[in-house]
C-alpha atoms as a PDB file:
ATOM      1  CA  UNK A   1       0.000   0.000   0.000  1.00  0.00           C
ATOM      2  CA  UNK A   2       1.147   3.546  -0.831  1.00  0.00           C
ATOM      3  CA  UNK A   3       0.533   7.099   1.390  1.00  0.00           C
ATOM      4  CA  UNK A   4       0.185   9.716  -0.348  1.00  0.00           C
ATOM      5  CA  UNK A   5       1.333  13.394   0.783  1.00  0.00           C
ATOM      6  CA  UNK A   6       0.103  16.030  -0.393  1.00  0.00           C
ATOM      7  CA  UNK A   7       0.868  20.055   0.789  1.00  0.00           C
ATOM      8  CA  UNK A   8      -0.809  23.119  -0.065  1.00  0.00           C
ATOM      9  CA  UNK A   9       0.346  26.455   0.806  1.00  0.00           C
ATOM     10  CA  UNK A  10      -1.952  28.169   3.584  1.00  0.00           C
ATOM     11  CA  UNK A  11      -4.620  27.328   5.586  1.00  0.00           C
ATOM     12  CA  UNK A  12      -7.333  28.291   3.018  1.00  0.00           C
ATOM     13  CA  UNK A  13      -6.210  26.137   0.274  1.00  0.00           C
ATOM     14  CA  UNK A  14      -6.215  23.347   3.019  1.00  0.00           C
ATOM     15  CA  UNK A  15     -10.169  23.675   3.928  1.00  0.00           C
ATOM     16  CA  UNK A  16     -10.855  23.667   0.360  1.00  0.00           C
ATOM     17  CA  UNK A  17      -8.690  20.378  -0.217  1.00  0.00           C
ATOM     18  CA  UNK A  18     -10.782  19.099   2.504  1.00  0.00           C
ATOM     19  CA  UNK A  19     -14.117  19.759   1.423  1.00  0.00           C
ATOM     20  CA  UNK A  20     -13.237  18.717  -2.086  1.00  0.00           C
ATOM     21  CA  UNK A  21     -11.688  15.011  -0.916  1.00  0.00           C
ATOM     22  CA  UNK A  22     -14.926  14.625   1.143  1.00  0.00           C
ATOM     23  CA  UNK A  23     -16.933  15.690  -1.682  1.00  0.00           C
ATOM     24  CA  UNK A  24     -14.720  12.657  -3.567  1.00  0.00           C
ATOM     25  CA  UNK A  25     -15.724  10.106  -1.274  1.00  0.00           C
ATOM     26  CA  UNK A  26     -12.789  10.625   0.904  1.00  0.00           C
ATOM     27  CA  UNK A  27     -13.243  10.028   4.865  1.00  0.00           C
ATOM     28  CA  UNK A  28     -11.411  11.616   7.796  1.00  0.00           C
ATOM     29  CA  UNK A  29      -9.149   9.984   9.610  1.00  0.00           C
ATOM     30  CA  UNK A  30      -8.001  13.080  11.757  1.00  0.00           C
ATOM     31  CA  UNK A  31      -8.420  16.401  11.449  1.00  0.00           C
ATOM     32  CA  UNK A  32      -5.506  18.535  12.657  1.00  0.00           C
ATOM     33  CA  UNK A  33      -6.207  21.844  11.320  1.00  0.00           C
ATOM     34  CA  UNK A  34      -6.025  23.523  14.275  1.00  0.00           C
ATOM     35  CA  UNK A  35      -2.787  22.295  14.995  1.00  0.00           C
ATOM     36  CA  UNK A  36      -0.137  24.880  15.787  1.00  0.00           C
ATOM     37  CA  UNK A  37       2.679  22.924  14.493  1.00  0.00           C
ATOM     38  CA  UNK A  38       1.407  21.268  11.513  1.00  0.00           C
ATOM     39  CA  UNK A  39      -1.946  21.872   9.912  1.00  0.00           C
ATOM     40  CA  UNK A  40      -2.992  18.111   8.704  1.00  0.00           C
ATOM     41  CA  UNK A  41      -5.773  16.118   7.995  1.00  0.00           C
ATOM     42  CA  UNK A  42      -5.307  12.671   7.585  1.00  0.00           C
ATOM     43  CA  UNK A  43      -8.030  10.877   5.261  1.00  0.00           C
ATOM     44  CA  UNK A  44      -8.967   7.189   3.750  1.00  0.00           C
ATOM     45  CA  UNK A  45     -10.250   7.340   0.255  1.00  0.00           C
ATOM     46  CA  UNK A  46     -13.421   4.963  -1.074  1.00  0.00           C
ATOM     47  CA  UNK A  47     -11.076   2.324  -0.657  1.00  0.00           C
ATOM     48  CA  UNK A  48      -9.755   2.583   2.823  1.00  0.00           C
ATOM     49  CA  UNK A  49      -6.034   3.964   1.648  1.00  0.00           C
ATOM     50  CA  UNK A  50      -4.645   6.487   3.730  1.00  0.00           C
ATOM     51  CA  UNK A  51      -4.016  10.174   3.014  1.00  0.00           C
ATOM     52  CA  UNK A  52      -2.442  13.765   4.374  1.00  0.00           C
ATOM     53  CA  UNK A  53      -3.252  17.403   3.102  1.00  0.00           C
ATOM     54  CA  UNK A  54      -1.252  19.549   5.296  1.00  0.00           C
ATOM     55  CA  UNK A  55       0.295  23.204   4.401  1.00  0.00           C
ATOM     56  CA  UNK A  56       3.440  23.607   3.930  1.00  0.00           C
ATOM     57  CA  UNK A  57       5.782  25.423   5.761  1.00  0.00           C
ATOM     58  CA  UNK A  58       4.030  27.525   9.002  1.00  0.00           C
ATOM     59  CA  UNK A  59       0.240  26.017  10.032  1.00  0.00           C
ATOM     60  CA  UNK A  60      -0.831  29.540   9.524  1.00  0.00           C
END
């Protein structure tokens, strides 16, 4: 099985990557947006593989 990584650059761009991998069928695993030392949100797609959004660089 593979994990995928993938960053965005700020906190806005992250909330949209999450409501566009839910809107894909994607599930959260954890949601660490409010974390002040990484911004991440761990998800499963359809078919239970895992995933990370997070922003790269500062969480905010």
């Amino acid at each position: 099985m593979l994990h995928l990584d993938f960053s965005v650059d700020d906190l806005d761009a992250l909330l949209r990557s999450r409501e566009r991998a839910l809107d894909l069928g994607a599930t959260i695993l954890r949601d660490g947006v409010d974390d002040p030392e990484e911004a991440i949100i761990i998800f499963a797609d359809p078919a239970g593989h895992p995933f990370c959004i997070f922003v790269l660089g500062e969480a905010a």
